[in-house]
Protein backbone atom coordinates (compact mmCIF):
# COMPACT_ATOMS: atom_id res chain seq x y z
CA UNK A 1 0.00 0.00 0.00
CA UNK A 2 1.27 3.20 -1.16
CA UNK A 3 1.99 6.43 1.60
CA UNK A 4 -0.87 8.39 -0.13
CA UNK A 5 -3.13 5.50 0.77
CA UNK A 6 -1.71 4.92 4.05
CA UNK A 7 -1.41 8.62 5.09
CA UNK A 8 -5.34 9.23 3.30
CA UNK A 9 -6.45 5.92 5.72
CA UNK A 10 -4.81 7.22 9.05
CA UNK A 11 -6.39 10.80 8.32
CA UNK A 12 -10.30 9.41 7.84
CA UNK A 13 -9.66 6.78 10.77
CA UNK A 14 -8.54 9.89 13.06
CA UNK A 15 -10.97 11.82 12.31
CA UNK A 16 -13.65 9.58 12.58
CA UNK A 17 -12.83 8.17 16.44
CA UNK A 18 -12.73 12.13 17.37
CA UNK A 19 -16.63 12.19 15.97
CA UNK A 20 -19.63 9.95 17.62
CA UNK A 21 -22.52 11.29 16.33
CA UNK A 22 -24.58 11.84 13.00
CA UNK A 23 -27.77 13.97 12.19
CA UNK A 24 -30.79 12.98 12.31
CA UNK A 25 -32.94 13.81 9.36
CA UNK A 26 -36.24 14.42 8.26
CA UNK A 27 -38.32 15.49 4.83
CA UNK A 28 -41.32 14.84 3.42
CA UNK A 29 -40.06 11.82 1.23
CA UNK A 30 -38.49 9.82 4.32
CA UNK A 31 -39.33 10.96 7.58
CA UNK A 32 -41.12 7.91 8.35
CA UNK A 33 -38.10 5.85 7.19
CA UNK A 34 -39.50 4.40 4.56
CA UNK A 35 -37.83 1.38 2.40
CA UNK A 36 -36.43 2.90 -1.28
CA UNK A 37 -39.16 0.88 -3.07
CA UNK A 38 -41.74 2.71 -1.16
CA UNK A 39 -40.10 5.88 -1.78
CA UNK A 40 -40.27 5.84 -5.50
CA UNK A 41 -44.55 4.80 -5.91
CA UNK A 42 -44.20 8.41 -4.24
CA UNK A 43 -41.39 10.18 -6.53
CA UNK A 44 -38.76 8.84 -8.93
CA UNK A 45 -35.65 8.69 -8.06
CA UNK A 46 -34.28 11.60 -9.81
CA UNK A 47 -37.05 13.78 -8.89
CA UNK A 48 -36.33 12.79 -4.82
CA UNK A 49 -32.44 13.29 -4.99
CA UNK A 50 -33.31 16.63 -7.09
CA UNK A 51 -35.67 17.76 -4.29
CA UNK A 52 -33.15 16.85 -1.59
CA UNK A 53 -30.91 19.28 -3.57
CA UNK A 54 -33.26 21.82 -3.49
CA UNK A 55 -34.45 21.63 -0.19
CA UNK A 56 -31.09 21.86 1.14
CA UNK A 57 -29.60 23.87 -1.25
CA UNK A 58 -26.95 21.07 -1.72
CA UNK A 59 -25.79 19.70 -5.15
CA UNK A 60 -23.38 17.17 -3.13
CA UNK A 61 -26.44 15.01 -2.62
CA UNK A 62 -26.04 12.42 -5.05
CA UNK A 63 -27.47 9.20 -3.62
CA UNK A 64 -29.89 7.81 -0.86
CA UNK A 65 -29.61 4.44 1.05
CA UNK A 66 -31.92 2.34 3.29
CA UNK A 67 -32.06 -1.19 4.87
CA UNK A 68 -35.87 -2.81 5.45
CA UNK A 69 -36.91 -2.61 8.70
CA UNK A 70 -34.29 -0.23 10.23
CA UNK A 71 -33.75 3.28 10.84
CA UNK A 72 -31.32 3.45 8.27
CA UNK A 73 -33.19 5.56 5.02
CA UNK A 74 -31.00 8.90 4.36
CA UNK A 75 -29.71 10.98 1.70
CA UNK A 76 -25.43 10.22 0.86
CA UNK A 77 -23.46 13.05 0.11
CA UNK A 78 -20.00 13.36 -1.83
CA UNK A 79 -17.55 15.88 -1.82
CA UNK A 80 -13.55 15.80 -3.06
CA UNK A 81 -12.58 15.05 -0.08
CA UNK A 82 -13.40 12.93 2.85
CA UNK A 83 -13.24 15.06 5.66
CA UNK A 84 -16.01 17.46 4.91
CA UNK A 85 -18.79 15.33 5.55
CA UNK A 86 -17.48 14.06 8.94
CA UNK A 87 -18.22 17.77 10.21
CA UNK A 88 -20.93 19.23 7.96
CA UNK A 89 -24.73 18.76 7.84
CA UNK A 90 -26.92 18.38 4.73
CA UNK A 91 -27.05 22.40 4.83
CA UNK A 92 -23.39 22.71 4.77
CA UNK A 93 -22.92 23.81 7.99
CA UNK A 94 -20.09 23.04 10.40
CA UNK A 95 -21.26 20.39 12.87
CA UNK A 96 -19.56 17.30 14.28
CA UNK A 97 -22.70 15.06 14.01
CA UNK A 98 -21.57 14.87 10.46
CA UNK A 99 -23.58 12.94 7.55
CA UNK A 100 -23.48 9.89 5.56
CA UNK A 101 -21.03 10.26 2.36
CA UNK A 102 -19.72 8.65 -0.20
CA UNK A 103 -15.98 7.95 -0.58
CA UNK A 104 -14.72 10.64 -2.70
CA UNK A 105 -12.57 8.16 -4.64
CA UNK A 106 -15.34 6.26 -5.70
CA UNK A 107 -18.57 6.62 -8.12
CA UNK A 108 -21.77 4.35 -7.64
CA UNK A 109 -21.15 2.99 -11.25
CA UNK A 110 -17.43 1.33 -9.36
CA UNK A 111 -16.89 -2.00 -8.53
CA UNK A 112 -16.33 -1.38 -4.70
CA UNK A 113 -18.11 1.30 -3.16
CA UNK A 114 -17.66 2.96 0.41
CA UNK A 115 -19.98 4.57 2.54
CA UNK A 116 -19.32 6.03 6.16
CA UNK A 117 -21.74 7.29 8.62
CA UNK A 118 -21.05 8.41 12.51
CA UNK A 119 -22.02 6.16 15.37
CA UNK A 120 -23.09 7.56 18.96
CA UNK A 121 -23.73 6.10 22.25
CA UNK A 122 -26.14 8.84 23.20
CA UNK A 123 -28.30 9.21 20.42
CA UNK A 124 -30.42 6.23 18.82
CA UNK A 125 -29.20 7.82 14.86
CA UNK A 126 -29.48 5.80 12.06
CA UNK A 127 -25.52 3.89 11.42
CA UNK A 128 -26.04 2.90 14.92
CA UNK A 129 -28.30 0.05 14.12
CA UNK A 130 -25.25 -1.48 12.58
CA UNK A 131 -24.33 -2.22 15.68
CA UNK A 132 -27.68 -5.01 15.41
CA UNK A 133 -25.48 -6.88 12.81
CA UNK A 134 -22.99 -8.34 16.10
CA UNK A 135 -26.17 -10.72 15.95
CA UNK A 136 -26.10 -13.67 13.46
CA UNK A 137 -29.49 -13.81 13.67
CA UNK A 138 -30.27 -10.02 13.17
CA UNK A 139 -27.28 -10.42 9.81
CA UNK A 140 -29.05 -13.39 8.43
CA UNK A 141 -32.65 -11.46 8.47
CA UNK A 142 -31.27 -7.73 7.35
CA UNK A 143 -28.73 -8.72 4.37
CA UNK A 144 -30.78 -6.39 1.94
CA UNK A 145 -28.98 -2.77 1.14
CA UNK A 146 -30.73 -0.61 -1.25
CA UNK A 147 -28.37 2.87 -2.97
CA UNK A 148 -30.79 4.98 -5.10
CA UNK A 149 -29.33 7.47 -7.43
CA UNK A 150 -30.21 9.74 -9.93
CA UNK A 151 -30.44 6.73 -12.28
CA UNK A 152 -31.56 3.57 -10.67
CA UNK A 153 -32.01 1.68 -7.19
CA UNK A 154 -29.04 -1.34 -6.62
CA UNK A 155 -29.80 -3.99 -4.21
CA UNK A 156 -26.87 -5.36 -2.36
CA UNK A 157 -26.53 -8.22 -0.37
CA UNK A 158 -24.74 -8.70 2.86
CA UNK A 159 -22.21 -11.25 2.94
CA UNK A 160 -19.59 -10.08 5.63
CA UNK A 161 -19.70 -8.61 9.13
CA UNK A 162 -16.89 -8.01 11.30
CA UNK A 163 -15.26 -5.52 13.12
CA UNK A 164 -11.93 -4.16 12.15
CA UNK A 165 -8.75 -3.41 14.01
CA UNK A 166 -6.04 -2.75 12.68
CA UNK A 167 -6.24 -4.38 9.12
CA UNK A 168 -7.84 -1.64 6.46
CA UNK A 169 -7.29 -3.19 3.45
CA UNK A 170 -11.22 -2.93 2.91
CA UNK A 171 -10.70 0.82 2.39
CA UNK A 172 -8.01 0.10 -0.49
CA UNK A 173 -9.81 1.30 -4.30
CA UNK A 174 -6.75 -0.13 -6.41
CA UNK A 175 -7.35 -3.57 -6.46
CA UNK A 176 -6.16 -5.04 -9.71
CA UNK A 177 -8.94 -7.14 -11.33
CA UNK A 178 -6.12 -10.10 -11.35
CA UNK A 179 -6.57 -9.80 -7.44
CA UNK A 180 -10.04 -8.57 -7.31
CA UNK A 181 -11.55 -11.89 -6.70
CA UNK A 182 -8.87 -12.62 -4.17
CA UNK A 183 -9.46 -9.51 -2.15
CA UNK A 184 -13.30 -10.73 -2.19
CA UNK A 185 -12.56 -14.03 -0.63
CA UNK A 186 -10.44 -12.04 1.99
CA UNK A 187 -13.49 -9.28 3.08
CA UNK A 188 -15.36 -13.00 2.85
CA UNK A 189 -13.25 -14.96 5.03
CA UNK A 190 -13.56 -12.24 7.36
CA UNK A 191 -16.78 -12.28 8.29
CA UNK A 192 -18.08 -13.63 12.22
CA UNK A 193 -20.57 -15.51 10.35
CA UNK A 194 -21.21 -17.93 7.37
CA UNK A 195 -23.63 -15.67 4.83
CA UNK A 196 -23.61 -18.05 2.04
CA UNK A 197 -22.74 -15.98 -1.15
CA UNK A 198 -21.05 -17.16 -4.46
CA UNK A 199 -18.66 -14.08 -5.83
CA UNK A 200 -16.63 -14.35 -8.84
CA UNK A 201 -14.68 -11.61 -10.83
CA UNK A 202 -17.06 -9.71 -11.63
CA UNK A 203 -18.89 -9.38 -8.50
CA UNK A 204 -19.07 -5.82 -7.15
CA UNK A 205 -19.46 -4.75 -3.74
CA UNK A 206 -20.55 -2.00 -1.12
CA UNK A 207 -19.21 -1.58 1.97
CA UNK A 208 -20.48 0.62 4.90
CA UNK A 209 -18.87 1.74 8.12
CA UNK A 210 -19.15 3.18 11.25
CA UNK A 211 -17.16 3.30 14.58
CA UNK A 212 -18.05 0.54 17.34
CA UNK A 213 -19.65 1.54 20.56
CA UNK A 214 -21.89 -1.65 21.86
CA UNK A 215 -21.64 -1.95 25.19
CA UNK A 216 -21.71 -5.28 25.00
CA UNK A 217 -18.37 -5.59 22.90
CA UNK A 218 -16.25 -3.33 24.76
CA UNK A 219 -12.87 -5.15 23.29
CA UNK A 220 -14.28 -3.65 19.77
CA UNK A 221 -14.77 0.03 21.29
CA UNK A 222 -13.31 2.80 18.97
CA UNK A 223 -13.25 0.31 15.81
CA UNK A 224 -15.12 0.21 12.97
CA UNK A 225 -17.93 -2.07 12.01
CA UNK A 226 -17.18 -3.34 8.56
CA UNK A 227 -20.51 -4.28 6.26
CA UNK A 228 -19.89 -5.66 2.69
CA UNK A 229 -22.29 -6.23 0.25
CA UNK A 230 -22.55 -7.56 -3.07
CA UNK A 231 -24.41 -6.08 -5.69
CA UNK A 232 -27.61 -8.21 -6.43
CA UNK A 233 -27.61 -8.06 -10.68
């Protein structure tokens, strides 16, 4: 791993176990949390991430992402950068609570996608239900990710969950496609549980993450909670 990488890794790692919290968010279109395929019998995608624009006077918003039956149903920003986000709202203004973004090294159209979102152990905010997947059970029931953009809704489907120390090559967007099925098999064969998946290499994956505050797995405070996905074609 190059010392751009490593230095770009140590920055967004810093900076994100200085930050607990994320906004919580509300329009017309999701306040109730509603799943994406509910959201669109209401307003087509481009018309909802147009209005988010408008509403908060924000041409970063690019995307929106939800998981059934969880709080998780919010708008992702991007900038060219990935420390903006960590301390901005939707409106642009300065405020540690953050929002969810999109890797700036990455497009949705990419084979690996990365999306990070603040944790807290105050506030009940929406990454914090990632903390559900430490439960098999809970992973095995809630393996459905849905990204909206201006263009079309991608389902991805959960087939790793584990919490990362010290090992980041999750974060790395270089992988040549000669390794690319080999790096799969190693987000894979990290994973607490068995999510029966078959990838090959052309598979391509999202991955989500947020810092690690369960109180039940104090050993794991101040890591991150690594989800990967796989797009469902």
């Amino acid at each position: 791993m190059g010392d751009i990488m490593k230095r770009l890794i140590i920055f967004t790692l810093a900076i994100f176990s200085l930050i607990t919290y994320q906004p919580l968010l509300s329009n017309a279109y999701y306040e109730d949390k509603l799943p994406v395929e509910e959201i669109v019998t209401k307003i087509s995608p481009s018309d909802l991430i147009n209005n988010l624009k408008v509403e908060y006077n924000n041409e970063d918003i690019i995307g929106y992402i939800s998981i059934d039956d969880t709080n998780i149903s919010e708008p992702i920003v991007k900038k060219n950068n990935n420390s903006y986000y960590l301390k901005h709202n939707l409106y642009k203004e300065y405020d540690i609570k953050g929002s969810i973004f999109l890797d700036y090294r990455v497009n949705f159209n990419d084979k690996k996608i990365l999306i990070y979102g603040h944790n807290s152990k105050q506030l009940d905010i929406p990454f914090k239900e990632l903390e559900n997947y430490y439960n098999k059970e809970y992973a095995s029931s809630h393996r459905q990710i849905k990204v909206l953009t201006e263009e079309s809704i991608k389902t991805y489907i959960i087939f790793s969950v584990y919490v990362e120390k010290e090992d980041y090559q999750y974060m790395n967007v270089n992988i040549k496609q000669e390794d690319w099925l080999k790096h799969l098999n190693y987000l894979k064969d990290k994973s607490w549980y068995d999510l029966d998946i078959q990838l090959d290499e052309e598979s391509k994956i999202l991955i989500l993450q947020t810092c690690s505050f369960h109180k039940d797995y104090s050993e794991y405070k101040n890591k991150y909670i690594v989800i990967v996905a796989k797009e469902d074609i």
